[in-house]
C-alpha atoms as a PDB file:
ATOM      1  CA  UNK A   1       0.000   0.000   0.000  1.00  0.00           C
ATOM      2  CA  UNK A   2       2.566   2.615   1.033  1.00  0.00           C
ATOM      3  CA  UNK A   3       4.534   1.767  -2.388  1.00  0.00           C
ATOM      4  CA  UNK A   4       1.675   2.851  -4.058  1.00  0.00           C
ATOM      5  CA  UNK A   5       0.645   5.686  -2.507  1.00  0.00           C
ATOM      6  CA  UNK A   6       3.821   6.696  -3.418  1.00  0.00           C
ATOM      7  CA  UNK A   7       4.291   6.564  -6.705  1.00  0.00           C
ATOM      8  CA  UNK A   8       0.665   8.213  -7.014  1.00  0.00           C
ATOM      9  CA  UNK A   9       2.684  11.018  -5.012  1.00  0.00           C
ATOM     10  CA  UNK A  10       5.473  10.874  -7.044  1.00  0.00           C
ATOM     11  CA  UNK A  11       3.168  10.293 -10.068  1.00  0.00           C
ATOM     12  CA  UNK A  12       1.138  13.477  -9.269  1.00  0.00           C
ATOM     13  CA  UNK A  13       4.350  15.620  -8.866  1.00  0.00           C
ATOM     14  CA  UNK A  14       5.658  14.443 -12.562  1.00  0.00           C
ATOM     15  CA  UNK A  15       2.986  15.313 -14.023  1.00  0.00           C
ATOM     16  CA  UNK A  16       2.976  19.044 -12.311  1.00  0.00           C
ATOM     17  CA  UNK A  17       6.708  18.902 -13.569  1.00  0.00           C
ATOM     18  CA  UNK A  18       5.339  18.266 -17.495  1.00  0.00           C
ATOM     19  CA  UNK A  19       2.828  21.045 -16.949  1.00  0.00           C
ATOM     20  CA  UNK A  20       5.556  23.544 -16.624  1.00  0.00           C
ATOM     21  CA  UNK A  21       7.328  21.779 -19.112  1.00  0.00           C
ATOM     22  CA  UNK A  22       4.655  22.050 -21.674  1.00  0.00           C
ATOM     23  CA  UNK A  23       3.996  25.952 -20.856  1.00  0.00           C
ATOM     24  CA  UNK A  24       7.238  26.911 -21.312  1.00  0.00           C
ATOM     25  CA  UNK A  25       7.222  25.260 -25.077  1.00  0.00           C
ATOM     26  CA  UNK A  26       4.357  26.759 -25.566  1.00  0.00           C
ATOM     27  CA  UNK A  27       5.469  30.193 -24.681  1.00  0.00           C
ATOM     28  CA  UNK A  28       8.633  29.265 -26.254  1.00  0.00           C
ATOM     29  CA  UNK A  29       6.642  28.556 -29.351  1.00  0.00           C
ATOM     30  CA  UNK A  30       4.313  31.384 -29.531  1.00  0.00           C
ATOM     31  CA  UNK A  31       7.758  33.841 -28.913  1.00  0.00           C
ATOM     32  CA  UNK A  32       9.284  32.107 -31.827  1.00  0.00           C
ATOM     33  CA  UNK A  33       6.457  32.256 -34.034  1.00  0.00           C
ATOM     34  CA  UNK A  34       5.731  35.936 -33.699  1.00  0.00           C
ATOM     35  CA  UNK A  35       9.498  36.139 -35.605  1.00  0.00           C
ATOM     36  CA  UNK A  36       7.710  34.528 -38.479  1.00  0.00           C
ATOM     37  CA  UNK A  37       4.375  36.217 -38.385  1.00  0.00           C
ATOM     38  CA  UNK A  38       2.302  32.612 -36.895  1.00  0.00           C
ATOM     39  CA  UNK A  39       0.068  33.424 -34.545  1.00  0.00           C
ATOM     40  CA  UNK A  40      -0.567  30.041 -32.013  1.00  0.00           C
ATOM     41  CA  UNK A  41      -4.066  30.964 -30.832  1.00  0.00           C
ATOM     42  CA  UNK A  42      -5.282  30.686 -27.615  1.00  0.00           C
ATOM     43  CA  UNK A  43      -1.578  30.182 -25.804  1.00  0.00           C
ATOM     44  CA  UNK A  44      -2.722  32.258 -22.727  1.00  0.00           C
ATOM     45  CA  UNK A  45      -6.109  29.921 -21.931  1.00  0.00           C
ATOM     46  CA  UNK A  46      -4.172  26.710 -22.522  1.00  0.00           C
ATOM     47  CA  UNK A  47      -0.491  27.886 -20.744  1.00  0.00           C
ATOM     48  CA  UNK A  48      -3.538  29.230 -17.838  1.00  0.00           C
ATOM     49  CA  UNK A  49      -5.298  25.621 -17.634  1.00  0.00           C
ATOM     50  CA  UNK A  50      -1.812  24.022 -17.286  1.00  0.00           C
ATOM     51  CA  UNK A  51      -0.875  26.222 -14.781  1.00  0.00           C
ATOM     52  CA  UNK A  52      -3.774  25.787 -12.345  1.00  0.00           C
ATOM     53  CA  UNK A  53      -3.299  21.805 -12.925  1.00  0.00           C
ATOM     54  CA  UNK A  54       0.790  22.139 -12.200  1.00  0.00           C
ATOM     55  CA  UNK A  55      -0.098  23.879  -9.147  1.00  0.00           C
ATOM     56  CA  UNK A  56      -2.797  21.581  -8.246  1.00  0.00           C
ATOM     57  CA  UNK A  57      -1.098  18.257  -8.851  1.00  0.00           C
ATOM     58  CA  UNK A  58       2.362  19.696  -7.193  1.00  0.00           C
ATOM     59  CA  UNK A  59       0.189  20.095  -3.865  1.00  0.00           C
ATOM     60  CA  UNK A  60       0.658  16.230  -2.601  1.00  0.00           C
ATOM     61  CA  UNK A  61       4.302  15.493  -3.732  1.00  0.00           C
ATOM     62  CA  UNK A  62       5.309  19.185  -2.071  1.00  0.00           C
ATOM     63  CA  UNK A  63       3.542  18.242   0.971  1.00  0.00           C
ATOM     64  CA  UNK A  64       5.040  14.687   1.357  1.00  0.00           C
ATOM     65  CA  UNK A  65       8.509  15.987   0.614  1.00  0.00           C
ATOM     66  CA  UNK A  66       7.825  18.604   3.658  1.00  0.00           C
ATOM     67  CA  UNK A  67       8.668  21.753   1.309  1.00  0.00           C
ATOM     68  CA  UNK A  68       5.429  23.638   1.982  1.00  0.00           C
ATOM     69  CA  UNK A  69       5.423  26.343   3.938  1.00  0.00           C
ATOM     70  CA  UNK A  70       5.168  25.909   7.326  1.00  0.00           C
ATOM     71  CA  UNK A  71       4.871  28.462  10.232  1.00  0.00           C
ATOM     72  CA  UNK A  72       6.215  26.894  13.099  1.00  0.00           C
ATOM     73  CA  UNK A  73       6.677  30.198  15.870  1.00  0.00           C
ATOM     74  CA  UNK A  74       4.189  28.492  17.957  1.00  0.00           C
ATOM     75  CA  UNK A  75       4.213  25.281  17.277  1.00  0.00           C
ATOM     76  CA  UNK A  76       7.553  24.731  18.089  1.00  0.00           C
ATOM     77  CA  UNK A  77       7.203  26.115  21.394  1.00  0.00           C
ATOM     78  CA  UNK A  78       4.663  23.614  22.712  1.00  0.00           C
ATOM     79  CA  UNK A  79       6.109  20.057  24.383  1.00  0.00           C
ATOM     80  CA  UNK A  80       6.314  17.031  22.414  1.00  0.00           C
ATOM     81  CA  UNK A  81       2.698  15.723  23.232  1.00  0.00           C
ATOM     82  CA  UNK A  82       0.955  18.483  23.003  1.00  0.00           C
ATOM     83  CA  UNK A  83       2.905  19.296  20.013  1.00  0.00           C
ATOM     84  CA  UNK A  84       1.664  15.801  18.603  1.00  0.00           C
ATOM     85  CA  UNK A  85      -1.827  16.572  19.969  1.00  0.00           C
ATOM     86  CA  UNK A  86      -1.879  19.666  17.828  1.00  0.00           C
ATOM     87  CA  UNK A  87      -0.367  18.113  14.927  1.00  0.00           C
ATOM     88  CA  UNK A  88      -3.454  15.759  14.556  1.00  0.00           C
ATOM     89  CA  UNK A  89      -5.896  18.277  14.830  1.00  0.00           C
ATOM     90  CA  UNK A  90      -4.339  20.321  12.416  1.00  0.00           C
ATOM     91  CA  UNK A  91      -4.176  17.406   9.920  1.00  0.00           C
ATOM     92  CA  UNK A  92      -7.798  16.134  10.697  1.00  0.00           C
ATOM     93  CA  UNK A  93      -8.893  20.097  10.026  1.00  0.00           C
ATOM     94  CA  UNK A  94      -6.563  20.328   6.772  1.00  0.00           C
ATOM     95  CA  UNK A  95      -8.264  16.956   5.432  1.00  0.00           C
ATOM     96  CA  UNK A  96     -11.807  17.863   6.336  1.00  0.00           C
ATOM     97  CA  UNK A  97     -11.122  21.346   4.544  1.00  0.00           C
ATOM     98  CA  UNK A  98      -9.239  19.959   1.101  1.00  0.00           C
ATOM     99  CA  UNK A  99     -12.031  16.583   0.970  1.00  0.00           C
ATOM    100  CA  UNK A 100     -14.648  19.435   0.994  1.00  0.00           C
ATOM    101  CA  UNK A 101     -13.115  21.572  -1.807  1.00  0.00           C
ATOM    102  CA  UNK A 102     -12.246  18.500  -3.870  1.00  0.00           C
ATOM    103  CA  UNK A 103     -15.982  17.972  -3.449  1.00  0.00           C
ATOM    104  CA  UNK A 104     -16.582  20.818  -5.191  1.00  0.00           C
ATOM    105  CA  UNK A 105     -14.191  21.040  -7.403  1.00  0.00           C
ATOM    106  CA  UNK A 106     -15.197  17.871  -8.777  1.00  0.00           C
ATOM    107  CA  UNK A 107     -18.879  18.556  -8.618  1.00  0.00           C
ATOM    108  CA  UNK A 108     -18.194  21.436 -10.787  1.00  0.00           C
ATOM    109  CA  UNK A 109     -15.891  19.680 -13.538  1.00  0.00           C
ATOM    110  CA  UNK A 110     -19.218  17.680 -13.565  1.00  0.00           C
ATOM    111  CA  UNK A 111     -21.851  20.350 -14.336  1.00  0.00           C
ATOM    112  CA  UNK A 112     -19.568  21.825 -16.643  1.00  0.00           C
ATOM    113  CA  UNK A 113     -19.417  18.454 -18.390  1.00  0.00           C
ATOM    114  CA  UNK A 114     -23.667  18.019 -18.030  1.00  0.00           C
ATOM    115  CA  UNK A 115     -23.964  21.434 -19.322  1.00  0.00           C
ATOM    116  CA  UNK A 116     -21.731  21.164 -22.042  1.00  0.00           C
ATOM    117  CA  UNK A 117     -19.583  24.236 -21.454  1.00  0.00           C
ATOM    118  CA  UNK A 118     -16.949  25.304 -23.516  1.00  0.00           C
ATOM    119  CA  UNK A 119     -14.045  28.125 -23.296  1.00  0.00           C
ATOM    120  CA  UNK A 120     -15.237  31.623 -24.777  1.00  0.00           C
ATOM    121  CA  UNK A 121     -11.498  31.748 -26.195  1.00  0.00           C
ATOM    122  CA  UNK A 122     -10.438  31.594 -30.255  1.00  0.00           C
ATOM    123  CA  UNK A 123     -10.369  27.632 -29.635  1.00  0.00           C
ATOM    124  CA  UNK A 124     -13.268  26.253 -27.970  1.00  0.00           C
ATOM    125  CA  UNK A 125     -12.529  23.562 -25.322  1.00  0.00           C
ATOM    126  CA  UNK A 126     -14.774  22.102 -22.960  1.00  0.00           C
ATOM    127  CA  UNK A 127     -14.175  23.093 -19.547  1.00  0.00           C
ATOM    128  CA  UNK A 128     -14.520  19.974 -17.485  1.00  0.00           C
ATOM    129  CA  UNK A 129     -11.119  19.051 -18.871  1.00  0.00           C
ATOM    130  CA  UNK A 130      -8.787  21.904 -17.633  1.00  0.00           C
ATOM    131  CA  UNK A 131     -11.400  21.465 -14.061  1.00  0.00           C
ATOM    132  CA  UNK A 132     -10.559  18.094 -14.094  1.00  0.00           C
ATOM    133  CA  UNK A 133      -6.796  18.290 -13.531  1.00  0.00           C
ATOM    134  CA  UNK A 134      -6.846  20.507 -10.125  1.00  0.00           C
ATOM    135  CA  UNK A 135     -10.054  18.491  -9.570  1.00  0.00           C
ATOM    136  CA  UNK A 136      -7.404  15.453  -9.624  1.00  0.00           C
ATOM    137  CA  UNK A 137      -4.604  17.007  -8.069  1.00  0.00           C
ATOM    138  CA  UNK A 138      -7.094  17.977  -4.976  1.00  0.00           C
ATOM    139  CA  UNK A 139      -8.313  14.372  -4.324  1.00  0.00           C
ATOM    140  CA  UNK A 140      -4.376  13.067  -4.603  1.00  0.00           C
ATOM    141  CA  UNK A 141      -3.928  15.970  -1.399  1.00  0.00           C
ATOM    142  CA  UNK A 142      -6.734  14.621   0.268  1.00  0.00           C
ATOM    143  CA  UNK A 143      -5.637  10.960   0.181  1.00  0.00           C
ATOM    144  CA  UNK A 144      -1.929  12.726   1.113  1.00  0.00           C
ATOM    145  CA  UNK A 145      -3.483  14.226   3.853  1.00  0.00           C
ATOM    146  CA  UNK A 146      -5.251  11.535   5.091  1.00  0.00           C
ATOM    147  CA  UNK A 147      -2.294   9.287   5.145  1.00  0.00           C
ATOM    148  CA  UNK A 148      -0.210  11.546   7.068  1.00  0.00           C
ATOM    149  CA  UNK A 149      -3.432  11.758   9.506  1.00  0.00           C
ATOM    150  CA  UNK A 150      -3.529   7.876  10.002  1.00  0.00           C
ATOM    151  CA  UNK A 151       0.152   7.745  10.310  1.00  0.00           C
ATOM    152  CA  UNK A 152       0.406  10.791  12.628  1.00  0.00           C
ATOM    153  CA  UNK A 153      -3.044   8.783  14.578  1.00  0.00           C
ATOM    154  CA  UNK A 154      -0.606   5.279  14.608  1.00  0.00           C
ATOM    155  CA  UNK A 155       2.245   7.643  16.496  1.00  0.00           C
ATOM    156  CA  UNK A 156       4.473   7.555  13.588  1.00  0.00           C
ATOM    157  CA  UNK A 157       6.507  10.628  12.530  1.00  0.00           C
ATOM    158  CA  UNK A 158       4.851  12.112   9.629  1.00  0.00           C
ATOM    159  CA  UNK A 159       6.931  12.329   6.159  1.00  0.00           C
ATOM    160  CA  UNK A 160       6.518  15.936   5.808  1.00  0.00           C
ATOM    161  CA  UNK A 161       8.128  16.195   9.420  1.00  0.00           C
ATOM    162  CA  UNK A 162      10.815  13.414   8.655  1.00  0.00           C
ATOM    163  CA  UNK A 163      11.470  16.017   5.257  1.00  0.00           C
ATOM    164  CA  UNK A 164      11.581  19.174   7.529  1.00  0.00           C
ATOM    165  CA  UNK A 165      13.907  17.731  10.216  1.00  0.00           C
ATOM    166  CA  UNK A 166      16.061  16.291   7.223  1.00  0.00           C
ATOM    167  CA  UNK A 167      16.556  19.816   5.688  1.00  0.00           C
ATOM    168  CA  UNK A 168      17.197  21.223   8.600  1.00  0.00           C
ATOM    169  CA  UNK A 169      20.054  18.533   9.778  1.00  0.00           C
ATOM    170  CA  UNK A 170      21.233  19.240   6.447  1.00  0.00           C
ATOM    171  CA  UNK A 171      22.123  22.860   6.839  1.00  0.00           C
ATOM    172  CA  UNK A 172      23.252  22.586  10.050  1.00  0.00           C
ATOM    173  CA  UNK A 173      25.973  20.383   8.699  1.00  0.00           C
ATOM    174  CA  UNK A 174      26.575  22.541   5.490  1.00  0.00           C
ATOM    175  CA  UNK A 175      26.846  25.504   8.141  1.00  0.00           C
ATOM    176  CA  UNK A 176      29.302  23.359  10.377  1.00  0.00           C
ATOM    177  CA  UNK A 177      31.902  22.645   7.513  1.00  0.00           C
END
């Protein structure tokens, strides 16, 4: 199970990785073809829907690798078990909160896929698939979120704490040489 969680982690973050990819050729293009007089319609809609799904489907593998940003001024203050106390709550909140916007997110990928919406830009595409992709990358934070709940419930160290503590071992030994 935790191999495949995983990779959907992993999976999720390659995919924000060819987002990027993809906008920057087609930026790339467009800036290329306006030497030649070709116009690539519609560039800012589509480099726009891959944006919002690179930033979507990043969420879980930046979360699991512990490089979100954290404010810790308080938190770090409080002793170990109430520090673990507050660390569930926090993750129990943070699930309840992304499960109900991947709700409806989802929900509305749907009606735009009943009603048959479509993109007022120069190329018409139907909506529900650029709502689909952070629609996607939401329920892959959710099931991120809830692992790290269960895990934090079981009394294990959660990965995105295991990351943190990791980073910060390493610059204290960058800072020692």
């Amino acid at each position: 199970m935790r191999k495949s969680l995983n990779f959907l982690y992993d999976a999720s973050g390659v995919l924000a990785g060819i987002c990027i990819l993809i906008i920057t050729l087609i930026i790339l293009s467009q800036s290329i073809g306006r030497w030649f007089g070709i116009i690539i319609p519609s560039t800012e809609d589509f480099s726009g829907y891959l944006l919002a799904a690179s930033s979507f489907l990043g969420l879980a593998y930046t979360f699991r690798h512990g490089v979100h940003i954290r404010v810790n001024l308080v938190y770090k203050n409080f002793p170990r078990p109430v520090r673990h106390k507050l660390e569930l709550c926090i993750l129990l909140v943070a699930t309840l909160l992304v499960a109900f916007m991947t709700y409806h997110m989802s929900y509305m990928a749907y009606e735009s896929f009943i009603f048959e919406e479509v993109s007022s830009g120069y190329i018409p595409v139907p909506l529900w698939i650029p709502q689909s992709t952070p629609a996607f990358g939401l329920l892959v934070f959710t099931i991120a979120l809830l692992d790290e709940f269960i895990t934090a419930l079981r009394g294990e160290k959660p990965a995105f704490l295991a990351a943190e503590e990791l980073d910060k071992l390493e610059i204290i030994t960058e800072e020692g040489c």
